[in-house]
C-alpha atoms as a PDB file:
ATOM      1  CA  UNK A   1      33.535 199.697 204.248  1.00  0.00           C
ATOM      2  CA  UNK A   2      35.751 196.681 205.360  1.00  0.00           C
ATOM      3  CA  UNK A   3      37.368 194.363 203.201  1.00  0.00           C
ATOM      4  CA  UNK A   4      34.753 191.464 204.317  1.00  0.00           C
ATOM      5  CA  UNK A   5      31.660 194.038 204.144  1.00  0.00           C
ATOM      6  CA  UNK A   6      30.976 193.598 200.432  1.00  0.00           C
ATOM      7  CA  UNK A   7      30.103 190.891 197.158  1.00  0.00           C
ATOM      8  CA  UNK A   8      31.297 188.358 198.494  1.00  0.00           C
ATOM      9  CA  UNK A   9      32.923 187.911 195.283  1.00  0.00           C
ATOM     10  CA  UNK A  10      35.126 190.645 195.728  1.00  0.00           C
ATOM     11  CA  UNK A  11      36.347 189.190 199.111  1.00  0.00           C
ATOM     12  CA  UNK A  12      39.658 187.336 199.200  1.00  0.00           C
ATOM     13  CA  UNK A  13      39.576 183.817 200.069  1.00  0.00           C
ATOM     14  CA  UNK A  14      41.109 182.667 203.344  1.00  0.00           C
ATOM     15  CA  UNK A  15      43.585 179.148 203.126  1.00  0.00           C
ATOM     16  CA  UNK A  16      41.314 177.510 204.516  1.00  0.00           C
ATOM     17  CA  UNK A  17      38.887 177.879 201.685  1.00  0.00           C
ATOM     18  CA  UNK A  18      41.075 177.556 199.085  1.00  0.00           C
ATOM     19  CA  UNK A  19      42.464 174.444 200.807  1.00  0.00           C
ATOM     20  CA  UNK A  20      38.910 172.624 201.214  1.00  0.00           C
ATOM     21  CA  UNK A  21      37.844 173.602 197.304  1.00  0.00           C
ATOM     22  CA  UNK A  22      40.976 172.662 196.370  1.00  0.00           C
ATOM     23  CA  UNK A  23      41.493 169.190 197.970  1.00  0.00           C
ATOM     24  CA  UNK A  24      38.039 168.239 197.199  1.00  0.00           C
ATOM     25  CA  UNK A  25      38.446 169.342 193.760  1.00  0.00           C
ATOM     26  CA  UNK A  26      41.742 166.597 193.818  1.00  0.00           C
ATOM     27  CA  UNK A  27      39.792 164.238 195.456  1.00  0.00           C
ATOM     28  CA  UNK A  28      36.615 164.447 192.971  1.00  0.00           C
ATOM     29  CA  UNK A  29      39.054 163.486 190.398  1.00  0.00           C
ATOM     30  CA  UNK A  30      40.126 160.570 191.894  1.00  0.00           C
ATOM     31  CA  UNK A  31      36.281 159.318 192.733  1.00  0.00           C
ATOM     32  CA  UNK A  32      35.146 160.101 188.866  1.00  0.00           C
ATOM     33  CA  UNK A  33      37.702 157.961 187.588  1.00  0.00           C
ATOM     34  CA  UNK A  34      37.337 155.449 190.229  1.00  0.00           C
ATOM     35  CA  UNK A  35      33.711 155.556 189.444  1.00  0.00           C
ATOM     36  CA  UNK A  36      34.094 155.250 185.945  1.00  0.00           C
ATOM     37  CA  UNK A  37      35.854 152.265 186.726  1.00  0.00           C
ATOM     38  CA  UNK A  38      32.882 150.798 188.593  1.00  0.00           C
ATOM     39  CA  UNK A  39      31.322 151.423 185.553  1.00  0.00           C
ATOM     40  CA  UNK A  40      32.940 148.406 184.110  1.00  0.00           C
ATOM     41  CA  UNK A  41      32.427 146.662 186.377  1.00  0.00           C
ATOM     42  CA  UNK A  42      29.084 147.468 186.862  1.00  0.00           C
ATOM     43  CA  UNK A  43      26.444 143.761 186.041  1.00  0.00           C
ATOM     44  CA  UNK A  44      23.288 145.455 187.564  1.00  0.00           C
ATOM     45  CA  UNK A  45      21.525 148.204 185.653  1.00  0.00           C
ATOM     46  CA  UNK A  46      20.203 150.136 188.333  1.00  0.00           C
ATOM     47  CA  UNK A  47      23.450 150.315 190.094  1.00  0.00           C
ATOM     48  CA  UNK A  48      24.921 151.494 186.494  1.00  0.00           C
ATOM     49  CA  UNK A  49      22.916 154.419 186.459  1.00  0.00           C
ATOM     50  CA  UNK A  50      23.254 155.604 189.917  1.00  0.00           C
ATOM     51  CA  UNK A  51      26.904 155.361 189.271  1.00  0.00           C
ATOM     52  CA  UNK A  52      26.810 157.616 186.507  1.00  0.00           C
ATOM     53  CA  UNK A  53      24.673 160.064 188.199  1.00  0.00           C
ATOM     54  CA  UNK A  54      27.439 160.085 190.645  1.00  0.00           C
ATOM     55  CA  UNK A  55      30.355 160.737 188.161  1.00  0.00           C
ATOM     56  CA  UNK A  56      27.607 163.601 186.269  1.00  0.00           C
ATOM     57  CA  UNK A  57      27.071 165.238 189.798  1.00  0.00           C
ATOM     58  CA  UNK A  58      31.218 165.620 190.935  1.00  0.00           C
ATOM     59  CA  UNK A  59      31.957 166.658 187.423  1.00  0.00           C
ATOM     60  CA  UNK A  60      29.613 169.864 187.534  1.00  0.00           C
ATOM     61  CA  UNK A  61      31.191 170.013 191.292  1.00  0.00           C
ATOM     62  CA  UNK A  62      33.908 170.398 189.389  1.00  0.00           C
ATOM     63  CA  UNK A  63      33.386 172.895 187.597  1.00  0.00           C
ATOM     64  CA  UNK A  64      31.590 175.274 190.199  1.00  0.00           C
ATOM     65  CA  UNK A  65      35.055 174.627 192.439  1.00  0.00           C
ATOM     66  CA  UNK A  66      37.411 175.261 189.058  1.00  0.00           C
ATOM     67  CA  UNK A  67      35.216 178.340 188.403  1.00  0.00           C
ATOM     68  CA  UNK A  68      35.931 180.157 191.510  1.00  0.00           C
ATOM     69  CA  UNK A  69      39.444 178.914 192.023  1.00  0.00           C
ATOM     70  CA  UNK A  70      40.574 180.076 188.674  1.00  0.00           C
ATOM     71  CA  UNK A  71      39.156 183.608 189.290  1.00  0.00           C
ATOM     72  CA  UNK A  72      41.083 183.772 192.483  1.00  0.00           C
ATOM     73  CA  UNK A  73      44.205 182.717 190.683  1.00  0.00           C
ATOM     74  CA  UNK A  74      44.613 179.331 192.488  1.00  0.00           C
ATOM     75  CA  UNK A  75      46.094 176.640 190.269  1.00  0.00           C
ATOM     76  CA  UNK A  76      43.993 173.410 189.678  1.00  0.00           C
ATOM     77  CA  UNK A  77      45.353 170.102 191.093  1.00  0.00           C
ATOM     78  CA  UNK A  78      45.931 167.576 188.441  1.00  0.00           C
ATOM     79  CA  UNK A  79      43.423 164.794 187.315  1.00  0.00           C
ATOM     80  CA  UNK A  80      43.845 161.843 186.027  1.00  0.00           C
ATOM     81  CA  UNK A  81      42.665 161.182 182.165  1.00  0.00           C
ATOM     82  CA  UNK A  82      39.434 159.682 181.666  1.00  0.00           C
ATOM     83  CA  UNK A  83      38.823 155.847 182.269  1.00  0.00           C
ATOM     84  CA  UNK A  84      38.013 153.923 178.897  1.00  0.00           C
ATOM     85  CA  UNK A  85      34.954 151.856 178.828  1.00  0.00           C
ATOM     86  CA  UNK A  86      35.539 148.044 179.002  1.00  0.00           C
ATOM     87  CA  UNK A  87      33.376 144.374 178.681  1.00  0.00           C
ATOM     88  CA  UNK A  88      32.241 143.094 181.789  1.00  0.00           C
ATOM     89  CA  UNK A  89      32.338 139.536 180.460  1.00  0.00           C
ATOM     90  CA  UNK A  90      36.421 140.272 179.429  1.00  0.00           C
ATOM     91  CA  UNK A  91      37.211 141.152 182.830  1.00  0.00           C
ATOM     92  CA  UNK A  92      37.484 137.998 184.654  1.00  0.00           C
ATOM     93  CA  UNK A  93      35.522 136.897 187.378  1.00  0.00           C
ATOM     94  CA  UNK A  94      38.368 137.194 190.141  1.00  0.00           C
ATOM     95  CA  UNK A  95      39.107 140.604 189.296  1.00  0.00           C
ATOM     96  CA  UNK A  96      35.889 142.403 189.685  1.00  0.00           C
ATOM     97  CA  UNK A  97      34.013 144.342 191.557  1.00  0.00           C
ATOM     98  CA  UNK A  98      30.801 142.675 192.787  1.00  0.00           C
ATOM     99  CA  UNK A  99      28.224 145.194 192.372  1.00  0.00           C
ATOM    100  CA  UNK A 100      27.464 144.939 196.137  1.00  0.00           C
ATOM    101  CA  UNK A 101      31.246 146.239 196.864  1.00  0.00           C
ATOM    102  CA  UNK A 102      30.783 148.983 194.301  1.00  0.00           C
ATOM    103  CA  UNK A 103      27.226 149.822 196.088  1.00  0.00           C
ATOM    104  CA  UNK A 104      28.794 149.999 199.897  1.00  0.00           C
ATOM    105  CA  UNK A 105      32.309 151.896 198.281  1.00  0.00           C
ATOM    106  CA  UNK A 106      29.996 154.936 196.971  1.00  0.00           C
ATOM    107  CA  UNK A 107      27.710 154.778 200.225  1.00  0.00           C
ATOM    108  CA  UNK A 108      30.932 155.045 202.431  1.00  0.00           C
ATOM    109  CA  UNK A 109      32.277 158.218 199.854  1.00  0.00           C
ATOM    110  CA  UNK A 110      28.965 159.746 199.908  1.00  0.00           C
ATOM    111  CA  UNK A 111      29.194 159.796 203.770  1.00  0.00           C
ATOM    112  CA  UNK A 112      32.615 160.680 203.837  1.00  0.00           C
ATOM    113  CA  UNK A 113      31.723 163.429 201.110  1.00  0.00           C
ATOM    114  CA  UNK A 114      29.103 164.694 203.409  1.00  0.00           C
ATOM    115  CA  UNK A 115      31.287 165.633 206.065  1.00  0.00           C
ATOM    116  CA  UNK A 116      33.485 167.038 203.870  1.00  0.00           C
ATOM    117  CA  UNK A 117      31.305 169.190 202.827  1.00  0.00           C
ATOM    118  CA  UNK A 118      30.026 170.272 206.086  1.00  0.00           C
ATOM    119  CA  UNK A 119      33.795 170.816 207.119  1.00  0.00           C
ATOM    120  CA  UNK A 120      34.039 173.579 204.111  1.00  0.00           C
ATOM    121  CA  UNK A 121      30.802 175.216 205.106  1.00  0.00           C
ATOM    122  CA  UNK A 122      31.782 175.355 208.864  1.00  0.00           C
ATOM    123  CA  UNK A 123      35.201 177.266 207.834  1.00  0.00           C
ATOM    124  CA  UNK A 124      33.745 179.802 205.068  1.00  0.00           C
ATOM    125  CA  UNK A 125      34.082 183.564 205.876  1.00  0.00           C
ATOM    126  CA  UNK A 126      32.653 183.905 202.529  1.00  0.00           C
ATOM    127  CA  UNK A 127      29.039 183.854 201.660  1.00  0.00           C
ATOM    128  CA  UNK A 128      28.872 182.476 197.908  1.00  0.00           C
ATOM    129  CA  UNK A 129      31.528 179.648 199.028  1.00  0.00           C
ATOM    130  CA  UNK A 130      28.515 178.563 202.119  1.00  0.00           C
ATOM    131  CA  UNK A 131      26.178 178.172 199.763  1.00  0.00           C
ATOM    132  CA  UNK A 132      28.146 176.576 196.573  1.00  0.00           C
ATOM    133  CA  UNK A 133      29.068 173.634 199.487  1.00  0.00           C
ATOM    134  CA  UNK A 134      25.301 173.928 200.913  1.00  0.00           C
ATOM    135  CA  UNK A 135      24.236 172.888 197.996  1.00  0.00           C
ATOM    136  CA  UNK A 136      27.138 170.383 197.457  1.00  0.00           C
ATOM    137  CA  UNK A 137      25.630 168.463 200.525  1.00  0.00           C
ATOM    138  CA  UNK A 138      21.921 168.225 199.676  1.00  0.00           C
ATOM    139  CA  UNK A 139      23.037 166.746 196.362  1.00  0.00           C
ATOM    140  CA  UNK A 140      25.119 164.359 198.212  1.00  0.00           C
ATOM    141  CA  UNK A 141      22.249 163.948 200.373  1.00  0.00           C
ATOM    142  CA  UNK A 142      19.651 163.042 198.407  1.00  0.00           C
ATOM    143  CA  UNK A 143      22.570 160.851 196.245  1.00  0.00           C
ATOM    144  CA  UNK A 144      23.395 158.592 199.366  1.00  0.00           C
ATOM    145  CA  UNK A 145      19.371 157.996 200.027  1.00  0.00           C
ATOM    146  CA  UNK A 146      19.200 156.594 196.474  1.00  0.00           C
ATOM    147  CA  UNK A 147      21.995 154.260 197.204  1.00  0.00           C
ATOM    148  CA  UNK A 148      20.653 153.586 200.585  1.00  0.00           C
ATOM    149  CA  UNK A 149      17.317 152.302 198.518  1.00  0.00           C
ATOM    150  CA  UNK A 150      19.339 150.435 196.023  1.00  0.00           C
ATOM    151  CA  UNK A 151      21.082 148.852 198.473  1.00  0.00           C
ATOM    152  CA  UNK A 152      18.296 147.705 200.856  1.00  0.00           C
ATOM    153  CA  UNK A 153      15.927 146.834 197.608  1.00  0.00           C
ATOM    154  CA  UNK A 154      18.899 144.781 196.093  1.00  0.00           C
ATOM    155  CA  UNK A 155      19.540 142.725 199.431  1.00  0.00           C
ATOM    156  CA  UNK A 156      22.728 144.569 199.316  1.00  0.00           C
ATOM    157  CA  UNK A 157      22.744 146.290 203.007  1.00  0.00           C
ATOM    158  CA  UNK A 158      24.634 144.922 205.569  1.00  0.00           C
ATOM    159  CA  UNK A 159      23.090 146.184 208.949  1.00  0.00           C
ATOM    160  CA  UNK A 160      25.056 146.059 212.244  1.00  0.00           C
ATOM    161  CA  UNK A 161      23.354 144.419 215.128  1.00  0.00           C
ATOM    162  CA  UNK A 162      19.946 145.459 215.329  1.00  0.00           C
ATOM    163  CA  UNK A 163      18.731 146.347 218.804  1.00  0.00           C
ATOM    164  CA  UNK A 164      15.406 144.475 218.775  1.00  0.00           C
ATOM    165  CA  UNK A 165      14.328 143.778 222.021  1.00  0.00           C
ATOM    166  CA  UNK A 166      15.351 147.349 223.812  1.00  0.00           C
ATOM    167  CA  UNK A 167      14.206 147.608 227.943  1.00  0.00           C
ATOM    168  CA  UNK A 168      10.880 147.696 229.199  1.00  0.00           C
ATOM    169  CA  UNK A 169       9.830 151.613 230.335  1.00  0.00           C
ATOM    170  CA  UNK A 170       7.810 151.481 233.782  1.00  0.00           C
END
C-alpha cells in the first residue's frame, strides 16, 4: 500500500494544502473582526443578522481548518482579539459605514471567498481536505444569495449596464 492509498487522515499534507488552510485561516480572522466591526456600524436589522451569520459561519471554518492543522503539527497564524461592541448613534455620521457599503464589502468577500475555496479544492491530493472546502463553498454559496436578496430587496444593488434590447435572431 502507498503512502496516498489509505485514510486520508493518515496521509501527509502537501504545501499546497497547508498553505490554502492556512492563509484562509489568517484571512478569516481578519474578515470576523472586520465584520464585527460592521456590526457597529450596522443601522438596518436585516443586514445585522446576516452579518452575524457571516462572522458564526468563518468562526466554525475556523475551527474545522485549526482542527486539522493542529493534528498535522502546523502552527496557527495569529488573529487579532475580538472587536468590542459600540453605539451606532456615538459613532459619527462621517465615519461610518453606510449599510449599503457594508452589504456590497461582504458580497465582494463572499465572491472572493468562493474562489478561494474552489482554488483549495482544485489543489487537494487529500480526500477529507476536498470535502471540508466543498462544503466551505456551498455555505458561502448559499451566504452570498442571501446578501444578493438583501441587497436587491433593500434597493441596495448596483447593476452594471443592463443589456436590454439584445439583436433580433432571423
Amino acid at each position: 500500500m502507498g503512502i496516498l492509498d489509505g485514510n486520508p487522515q493518515n496521509e501527509p499534507l502537501h504545501y499546497g494544502e497547508v498553505f490554502g488552510m492556512w492563509s484562509n485561516l489568517l484571512a478569516n480572522h481578519g474578515s470576523i473582526a472586520a465584520s464585527q466591526t460592521f456590526v457597529n456600524h450596522t443601522g438596518d436589522e436585516d443586514l445585522r443578522k446576516l452579518v452575524e451569520e457571516g462572522i458564526q459561519g468563518l468562526k466554525e471554518e475556523n475551527k474545522q481548518i485549526e482542527q486539522v492543522l493542529k493534528a498535522n503539527g502546523i502552527g496557527l497564524p495569529p488573529a487579532p482579539p475580538e472587536r468590542p461592541t459600540a453605539n451606532l448613534e456615538e459613532i459619527p455620521v462621517g465615519a461610518r459605514f453606510s449599510d449599503p457599503e457594508i452589504s456590497a464589502t461582504l458580497s465582494k468577500n463572499t465572491g472572493e471567498a468562493l474562489v478561494a475555496c474552489s482554488q483549495v479544492i482544485a489543489q487537494c491530493i487529500r480526500e477529507d481536505i476536498a470535502l471540508m472546502y466543498g462544503q466551505f463553498h456551498m455555505t458561502k454559496a448559499q451566504y452570498g444569495a442571501k446578501l444578493l436578496k438583501l441587497n436587491k430587496s433593500k434597493g441596495w444593488l448596483v447593476p452594471p449596464p443592463l443589456h436590454l434590447n439584445g439583436p433580433e435572431h432571423k
